[in-house]
C-alpha atoms as a PDB file:
ATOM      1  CA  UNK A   1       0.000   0.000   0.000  1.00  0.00           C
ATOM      2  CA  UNK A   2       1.015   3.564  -0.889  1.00  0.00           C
ATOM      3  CA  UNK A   3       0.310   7.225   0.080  1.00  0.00           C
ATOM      4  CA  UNK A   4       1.585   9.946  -2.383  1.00  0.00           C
ATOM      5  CA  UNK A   5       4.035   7.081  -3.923  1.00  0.00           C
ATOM      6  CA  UNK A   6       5.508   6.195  -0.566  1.00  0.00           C
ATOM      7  CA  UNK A   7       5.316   2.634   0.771  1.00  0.00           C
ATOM      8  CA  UNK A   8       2.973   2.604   4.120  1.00  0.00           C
ATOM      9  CA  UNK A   9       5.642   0.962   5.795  1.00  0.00           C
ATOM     10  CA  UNK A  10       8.366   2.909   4.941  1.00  0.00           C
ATOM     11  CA  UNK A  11       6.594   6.104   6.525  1.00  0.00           C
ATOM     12  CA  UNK A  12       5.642   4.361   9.870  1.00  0.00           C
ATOM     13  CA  UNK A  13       8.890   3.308  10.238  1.00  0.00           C
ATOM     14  CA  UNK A  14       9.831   7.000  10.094  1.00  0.00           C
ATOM     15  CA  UNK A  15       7.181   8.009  12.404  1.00  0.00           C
ATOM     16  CA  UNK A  16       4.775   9.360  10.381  1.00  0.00           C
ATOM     17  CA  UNK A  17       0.902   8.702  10.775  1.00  0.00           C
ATOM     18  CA  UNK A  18      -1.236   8.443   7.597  1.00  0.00           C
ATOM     19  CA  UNK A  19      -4.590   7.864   7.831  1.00  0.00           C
ATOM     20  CA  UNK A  20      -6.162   5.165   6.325  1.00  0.00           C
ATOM     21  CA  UNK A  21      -9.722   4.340   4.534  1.00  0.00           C
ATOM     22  CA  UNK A  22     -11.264   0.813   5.513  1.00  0.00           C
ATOM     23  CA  UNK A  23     -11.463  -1.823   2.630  1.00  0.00           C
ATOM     24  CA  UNK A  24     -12.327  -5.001   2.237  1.00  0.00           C
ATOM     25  CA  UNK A  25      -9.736  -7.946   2.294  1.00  0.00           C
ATOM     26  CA  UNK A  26      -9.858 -11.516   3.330  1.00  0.00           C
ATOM     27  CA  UNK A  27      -8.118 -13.167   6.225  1.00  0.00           C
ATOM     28  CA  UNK A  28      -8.438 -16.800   5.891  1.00  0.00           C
ATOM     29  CA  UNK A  29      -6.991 -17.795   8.690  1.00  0.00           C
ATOM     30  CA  UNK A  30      -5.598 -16.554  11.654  1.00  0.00           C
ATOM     31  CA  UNK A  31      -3.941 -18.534  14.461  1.00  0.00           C
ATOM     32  CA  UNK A  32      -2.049 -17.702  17.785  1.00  0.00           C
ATOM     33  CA  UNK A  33       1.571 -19.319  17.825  1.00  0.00           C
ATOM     34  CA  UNK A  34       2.667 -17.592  20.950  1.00  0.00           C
ATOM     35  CA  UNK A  35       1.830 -15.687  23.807  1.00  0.00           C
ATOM     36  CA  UNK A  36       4.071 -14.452  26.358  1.00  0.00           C
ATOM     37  CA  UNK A  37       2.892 -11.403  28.174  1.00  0.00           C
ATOM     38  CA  UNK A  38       2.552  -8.292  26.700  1.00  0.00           C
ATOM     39  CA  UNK A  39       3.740  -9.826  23.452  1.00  0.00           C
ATOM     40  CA  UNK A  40       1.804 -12.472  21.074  1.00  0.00           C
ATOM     41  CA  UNK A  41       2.546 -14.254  18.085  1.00  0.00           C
ATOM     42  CA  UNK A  42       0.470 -14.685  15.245  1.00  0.00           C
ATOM     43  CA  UNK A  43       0.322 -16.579  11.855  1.00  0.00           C
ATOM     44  CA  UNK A  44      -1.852 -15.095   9.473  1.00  0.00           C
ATOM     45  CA  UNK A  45      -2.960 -16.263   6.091  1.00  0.00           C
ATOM     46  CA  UNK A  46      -4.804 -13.520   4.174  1.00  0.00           C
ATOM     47  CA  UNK A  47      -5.387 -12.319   0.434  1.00  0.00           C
ATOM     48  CA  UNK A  48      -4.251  -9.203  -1.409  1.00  0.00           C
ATOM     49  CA  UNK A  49      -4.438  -6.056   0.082  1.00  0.00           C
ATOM     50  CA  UNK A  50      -4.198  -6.696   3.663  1.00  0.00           C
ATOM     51  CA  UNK A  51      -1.986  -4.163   5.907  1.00  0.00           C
ATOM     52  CA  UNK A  52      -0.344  -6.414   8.962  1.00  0.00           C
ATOM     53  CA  UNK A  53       0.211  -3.224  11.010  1.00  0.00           C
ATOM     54  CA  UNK A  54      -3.471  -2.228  10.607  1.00  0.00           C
ATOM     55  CA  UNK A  55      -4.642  -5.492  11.707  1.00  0.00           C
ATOM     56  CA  UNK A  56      -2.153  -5.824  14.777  1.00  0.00           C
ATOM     57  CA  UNK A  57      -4.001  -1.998  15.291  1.00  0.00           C
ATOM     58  CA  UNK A  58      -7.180  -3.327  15.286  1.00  0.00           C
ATOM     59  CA  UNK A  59      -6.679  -6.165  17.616  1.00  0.00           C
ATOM     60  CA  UNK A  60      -5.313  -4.008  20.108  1.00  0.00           C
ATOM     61  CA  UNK A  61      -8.651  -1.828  19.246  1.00  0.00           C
ATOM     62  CA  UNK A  62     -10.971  -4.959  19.699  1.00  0.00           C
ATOM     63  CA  UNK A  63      -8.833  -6.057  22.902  1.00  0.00           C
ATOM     64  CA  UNK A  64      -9.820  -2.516  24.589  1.00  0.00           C
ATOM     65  CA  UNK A  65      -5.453  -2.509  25.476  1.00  0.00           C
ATOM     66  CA  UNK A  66      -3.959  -1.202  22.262  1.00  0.00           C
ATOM     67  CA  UNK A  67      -1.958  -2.872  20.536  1.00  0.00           C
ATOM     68  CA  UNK A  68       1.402  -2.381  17.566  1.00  0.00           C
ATOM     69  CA  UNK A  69       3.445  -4.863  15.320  1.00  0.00           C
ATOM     70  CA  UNK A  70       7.337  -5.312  16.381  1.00  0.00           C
ATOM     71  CA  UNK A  71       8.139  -7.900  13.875  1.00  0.00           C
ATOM     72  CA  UNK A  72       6.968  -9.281  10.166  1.00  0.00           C
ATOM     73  CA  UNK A  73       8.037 -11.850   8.116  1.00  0.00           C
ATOM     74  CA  UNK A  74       6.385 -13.388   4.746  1.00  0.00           C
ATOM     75  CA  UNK A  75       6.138 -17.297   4.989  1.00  0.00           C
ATOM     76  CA  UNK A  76       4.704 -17.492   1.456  1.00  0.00           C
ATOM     77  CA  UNK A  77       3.538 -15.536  -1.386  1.00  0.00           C
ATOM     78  CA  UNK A  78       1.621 -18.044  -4.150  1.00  0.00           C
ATOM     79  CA  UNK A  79       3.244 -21.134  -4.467  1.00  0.00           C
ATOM     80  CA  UNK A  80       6.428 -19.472  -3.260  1.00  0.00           C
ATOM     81  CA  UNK A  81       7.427 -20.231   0.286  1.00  0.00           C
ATOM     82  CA  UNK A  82      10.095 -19.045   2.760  1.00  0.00           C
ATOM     83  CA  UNK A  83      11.121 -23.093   3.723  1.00  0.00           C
ATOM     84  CA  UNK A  84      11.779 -23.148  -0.252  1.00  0.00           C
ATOM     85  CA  UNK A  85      13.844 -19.658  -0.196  1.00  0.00           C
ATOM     86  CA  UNK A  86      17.254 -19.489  -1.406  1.00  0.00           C
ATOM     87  CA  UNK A  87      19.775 -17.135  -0.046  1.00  0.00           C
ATOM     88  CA  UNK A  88      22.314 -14.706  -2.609  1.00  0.00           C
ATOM     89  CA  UNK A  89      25.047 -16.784  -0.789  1.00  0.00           C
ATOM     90  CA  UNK A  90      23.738 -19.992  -1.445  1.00  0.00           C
ATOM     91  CA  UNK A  91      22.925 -19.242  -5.091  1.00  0.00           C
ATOM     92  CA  UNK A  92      26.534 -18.008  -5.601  1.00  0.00           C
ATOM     93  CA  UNK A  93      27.611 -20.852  -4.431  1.00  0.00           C
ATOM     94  CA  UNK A  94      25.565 -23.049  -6.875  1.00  0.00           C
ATOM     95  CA  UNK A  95      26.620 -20.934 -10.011  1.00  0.00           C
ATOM     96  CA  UNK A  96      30.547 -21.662  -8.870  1.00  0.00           C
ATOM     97  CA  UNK A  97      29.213 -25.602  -8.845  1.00  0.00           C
ATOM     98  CA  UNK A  98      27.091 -25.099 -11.853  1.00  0.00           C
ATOM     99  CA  UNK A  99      24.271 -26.826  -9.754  1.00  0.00           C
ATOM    100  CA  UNK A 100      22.037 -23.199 -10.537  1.00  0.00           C
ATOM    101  CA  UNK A 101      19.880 -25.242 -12.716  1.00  0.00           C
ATOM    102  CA  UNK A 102      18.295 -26.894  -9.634  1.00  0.00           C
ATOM    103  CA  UNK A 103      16.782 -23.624  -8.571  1.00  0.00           C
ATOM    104  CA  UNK A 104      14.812 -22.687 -11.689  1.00  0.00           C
ATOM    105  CA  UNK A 105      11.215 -22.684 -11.805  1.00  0.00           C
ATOM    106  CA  UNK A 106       8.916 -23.085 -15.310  1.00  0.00           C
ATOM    107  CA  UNK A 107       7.072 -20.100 -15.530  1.00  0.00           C
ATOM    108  CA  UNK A 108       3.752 -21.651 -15.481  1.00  0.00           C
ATOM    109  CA  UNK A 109       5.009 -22.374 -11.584  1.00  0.00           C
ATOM    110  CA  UNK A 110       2.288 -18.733 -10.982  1.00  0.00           C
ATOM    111  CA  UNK A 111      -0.263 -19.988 -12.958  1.00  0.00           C
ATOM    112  CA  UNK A 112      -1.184 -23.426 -10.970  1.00  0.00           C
ATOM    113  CA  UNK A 113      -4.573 -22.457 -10.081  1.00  0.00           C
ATOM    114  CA  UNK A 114      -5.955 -22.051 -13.811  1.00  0.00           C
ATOM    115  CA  UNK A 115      -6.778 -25.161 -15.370  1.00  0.00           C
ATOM    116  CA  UNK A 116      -5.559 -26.741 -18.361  1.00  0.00           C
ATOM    117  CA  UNK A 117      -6.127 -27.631 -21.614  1.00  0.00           C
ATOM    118  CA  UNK A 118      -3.316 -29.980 -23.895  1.00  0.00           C
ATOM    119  CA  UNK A 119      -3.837 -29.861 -27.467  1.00  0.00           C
ATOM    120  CA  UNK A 120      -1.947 -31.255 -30.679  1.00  0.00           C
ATOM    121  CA  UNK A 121       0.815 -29.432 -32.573  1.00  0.00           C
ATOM    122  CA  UNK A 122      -1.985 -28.131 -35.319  1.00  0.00           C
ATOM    123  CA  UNK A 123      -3.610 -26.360 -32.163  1.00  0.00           C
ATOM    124  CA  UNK A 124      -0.312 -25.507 -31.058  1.00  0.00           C
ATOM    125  CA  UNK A 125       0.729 -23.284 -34.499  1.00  0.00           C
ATOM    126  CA  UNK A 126      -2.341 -21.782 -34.381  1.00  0.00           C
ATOM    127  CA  UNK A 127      -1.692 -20.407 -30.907  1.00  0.00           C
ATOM    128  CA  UNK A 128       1.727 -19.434 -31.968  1.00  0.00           C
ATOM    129  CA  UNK A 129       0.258 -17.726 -34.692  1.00  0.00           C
ATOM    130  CA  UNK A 130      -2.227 -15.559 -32.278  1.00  0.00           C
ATOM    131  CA  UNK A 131      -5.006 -17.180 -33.455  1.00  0.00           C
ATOM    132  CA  UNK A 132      -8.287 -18.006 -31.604  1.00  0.00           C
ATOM    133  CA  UNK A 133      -9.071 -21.942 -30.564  1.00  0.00           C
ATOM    134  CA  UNK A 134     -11.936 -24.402 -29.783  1.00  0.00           C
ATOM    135  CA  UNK A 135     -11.668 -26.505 -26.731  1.00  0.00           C
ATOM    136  CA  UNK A 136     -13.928 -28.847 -26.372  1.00  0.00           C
ATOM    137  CA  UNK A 137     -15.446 -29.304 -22.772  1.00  0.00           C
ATOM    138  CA  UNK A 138     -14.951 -32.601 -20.780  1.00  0.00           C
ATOM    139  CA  UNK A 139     -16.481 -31.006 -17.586  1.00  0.00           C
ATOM    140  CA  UNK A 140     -19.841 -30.304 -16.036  1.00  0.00           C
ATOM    141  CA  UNK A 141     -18.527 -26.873 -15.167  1.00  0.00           C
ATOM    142  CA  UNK A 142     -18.362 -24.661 -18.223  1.00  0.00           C
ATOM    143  CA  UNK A 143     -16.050 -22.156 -18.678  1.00  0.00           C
ATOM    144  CA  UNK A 144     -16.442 -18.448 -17.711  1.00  0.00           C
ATOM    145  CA  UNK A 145     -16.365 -15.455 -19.968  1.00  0.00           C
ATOM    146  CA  UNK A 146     -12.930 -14.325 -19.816  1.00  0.00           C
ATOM    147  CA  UNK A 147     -11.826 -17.683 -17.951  1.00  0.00           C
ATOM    148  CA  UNK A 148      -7.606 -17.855 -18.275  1.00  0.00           C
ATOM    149  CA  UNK A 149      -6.217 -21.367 -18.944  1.00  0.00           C
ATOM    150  CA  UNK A 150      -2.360 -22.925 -19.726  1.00  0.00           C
ATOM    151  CA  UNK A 151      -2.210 -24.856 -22.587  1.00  0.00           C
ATOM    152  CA  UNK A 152       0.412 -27.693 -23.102  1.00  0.00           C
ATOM    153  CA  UNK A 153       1.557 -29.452 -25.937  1.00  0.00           C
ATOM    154  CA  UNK A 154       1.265 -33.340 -25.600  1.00  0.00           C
ATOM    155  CA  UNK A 155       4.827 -33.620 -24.906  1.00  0.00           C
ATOM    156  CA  UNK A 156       4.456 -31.424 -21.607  1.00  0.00           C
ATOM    157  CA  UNK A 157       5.450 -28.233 -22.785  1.00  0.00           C
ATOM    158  CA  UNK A 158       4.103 -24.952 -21.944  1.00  0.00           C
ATOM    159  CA  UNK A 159       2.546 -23.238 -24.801  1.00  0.00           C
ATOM    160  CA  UNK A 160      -0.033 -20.148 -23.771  1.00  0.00           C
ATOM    161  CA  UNK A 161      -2.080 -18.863 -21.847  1.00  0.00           C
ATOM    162  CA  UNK A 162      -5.441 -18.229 -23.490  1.00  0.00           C
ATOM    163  CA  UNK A 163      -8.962 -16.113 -22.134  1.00  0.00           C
ATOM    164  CA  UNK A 164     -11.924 -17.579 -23.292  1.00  0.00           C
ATOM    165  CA  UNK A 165     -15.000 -15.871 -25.292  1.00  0.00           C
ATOM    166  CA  UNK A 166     -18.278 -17.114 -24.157  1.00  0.00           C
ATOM    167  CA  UNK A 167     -19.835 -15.021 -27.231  1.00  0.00           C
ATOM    168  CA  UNK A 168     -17.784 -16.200 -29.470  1.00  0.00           C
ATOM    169  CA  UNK A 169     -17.149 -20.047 -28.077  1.00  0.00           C
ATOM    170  CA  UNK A 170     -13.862 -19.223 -28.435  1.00  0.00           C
ATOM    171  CA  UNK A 171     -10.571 -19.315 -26.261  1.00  0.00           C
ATOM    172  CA  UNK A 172      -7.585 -15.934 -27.747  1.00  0.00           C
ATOM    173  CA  UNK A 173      -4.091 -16.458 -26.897  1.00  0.00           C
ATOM    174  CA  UNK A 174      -3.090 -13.687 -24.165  1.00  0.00           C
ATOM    175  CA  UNK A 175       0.950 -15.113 -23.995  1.00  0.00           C
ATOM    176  CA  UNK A 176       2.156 -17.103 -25.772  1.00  0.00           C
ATOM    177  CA  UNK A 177       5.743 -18.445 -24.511  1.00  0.00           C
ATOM    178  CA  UNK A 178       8.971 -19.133 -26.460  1.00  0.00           C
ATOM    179  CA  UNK A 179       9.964 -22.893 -27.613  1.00  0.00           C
ATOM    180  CA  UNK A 180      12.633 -22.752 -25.077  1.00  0.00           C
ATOM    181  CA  UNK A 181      14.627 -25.791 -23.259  1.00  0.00           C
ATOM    182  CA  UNK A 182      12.083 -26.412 -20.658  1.00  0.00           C
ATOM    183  CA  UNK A 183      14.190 -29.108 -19.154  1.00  0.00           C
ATOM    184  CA  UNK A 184      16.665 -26.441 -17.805  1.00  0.00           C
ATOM    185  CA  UNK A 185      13.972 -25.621 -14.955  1.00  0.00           C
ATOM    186  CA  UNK A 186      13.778 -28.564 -11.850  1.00  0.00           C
ATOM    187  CA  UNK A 187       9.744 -28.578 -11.773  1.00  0.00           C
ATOM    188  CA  UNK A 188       8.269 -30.133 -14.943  1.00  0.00           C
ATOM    189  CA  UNK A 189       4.954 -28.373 -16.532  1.00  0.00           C
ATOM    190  CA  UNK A 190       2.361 -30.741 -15.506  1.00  0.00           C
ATOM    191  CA  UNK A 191      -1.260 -30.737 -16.249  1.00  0.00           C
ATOM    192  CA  UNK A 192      -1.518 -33.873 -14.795  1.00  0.00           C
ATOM    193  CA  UNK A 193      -0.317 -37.149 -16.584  1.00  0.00           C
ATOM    194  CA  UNK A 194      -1.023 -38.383 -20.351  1.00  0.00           C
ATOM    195  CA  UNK A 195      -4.396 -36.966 -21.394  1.00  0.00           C
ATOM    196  CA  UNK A 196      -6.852 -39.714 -22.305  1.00  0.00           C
ATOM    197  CA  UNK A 197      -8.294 -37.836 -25.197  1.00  0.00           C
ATOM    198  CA  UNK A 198      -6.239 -35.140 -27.405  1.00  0.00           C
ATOM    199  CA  UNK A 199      -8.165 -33.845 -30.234  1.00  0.00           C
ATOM    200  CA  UNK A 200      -6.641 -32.466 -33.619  1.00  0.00           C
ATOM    201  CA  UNK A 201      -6.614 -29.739 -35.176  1.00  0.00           C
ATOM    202  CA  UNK A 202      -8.586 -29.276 -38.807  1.00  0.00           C
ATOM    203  CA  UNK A 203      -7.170 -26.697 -41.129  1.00  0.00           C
ATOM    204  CA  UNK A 204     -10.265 -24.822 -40.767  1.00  0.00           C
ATOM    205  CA  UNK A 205     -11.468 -23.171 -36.987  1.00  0.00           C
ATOM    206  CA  UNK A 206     -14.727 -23.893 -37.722  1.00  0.00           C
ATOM    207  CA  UNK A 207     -15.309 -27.271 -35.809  1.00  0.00           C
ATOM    208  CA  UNK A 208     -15.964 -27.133 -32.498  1.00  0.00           C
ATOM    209  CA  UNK A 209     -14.743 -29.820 -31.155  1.00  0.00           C
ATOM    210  CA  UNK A 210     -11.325 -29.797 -32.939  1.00  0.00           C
ATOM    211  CA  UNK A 211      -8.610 -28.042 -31.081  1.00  0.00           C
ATOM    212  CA  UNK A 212      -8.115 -29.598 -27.260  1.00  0.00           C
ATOM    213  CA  UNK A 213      -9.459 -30.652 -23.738  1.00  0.00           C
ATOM    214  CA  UNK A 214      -9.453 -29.067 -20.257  1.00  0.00           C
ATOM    215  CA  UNK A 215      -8.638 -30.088 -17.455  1.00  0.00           C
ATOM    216  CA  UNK A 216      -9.383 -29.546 -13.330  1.00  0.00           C
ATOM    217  CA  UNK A 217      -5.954 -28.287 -11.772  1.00  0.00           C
ATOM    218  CA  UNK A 218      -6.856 -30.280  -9.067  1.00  0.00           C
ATOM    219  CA  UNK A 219      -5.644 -33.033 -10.721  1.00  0.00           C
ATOM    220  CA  UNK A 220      -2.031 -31.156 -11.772  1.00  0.00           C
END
């Protein structure tokens, strides 16, 4: 959060007081990991938006005693997590072994929430190509207008992402990543095992049930 282009944080450190408007965030958990008298420890898991030292404020508020934070650290942001952190002097020390390669990530690591669709390398040029697809639905759940999905190839790479068109029953390429060496990164694009159904691609976009199937992340 910012005020005038300064960081919240950086002017309470210095002292200074801004007020703030209420907003709605979401705290999805909150648990108590310590207390020893005046101070407590908490764990909180929470969503975008929420200000740490205007929650510790308002507990102190609800308590009737008042109340200020004295320490913060992030555990995890998205799939990344502080038992999975890698210090500068550890990664040095892996580019002098040339052992780097074990900390790289595919970039669809961000994206694990959005289901997938794999489609065949027909489907796959027309992505690269920018042009729209047809997915054809395996699920009870349809997809939403402007639904995001990552696409693979059969052989596990990551193509796209791609936004779908309710209107238009269609799904337009958003990104659409390089053919790069995906092996160089330690976690594998997954959309979860060998697909039992990959449809082709005909030359022409008008068949709907041509270009791919999607898939519940839950299984990724």
């Amino acid at each position: 959060l910012k005020y005038k282009g300064e960081r919240l944080y950086t002017l309470a450190r210095a002292g200074v007081e801004i007020p703030r408007e209420a907003r709605n965030v979401k705290v999805f958990r909150l648990d108590l990991i310590e207390w020893n008298p005046p101070q407590l420890t908490i764990d909180v898991e929470c969503g975008r938006g929420v200000y740490i030292r205007a929650l510790a404020d308002d507990l102190g508020r609800a308590l009737g005693c008042g109340a200020h934070l004295t320490a913060l650290q992030r555990l995890r942001t998205g799939p990344f997590s502080l038992a999975n952190s890698l210090t500068p002097e550890k990664l040095s020390e892996s580019v002098g072994s040339n052992a780097w390669r074990e900390f790289l990530h595919g970039p669809d690591i961000v994206v694990q929430h959005l289901r997938t669709a794999v489609v065949d390398h027909n489907a796959e040029n027309h992505l690269r190509q920018g042009r729209q697809i047809f997915l054809t639905w395996q699920e009870a759940i349809p997809a939403r207008h402007q639904e995001l999905c990552r696409i693979y190839s059969f052989d596990h790479r990551f193509v796209a992402l791609a936004r779908y068109d309710r209107a238009l029953g269609i799904w337009q390429p958003t990104k659409v990543f390089d053919q790069i060496d995906q092996k160089l990164t330690n976690t594998q694009q997954s959309y979860g095992g060998p697909p039992r159904q990959v449809l082709s691609a005909d030359s022409e976009i008008s068949a709907v049930s041509t270009l791919g199937k999607l898939l519940d992340p839950k299984l990724s």
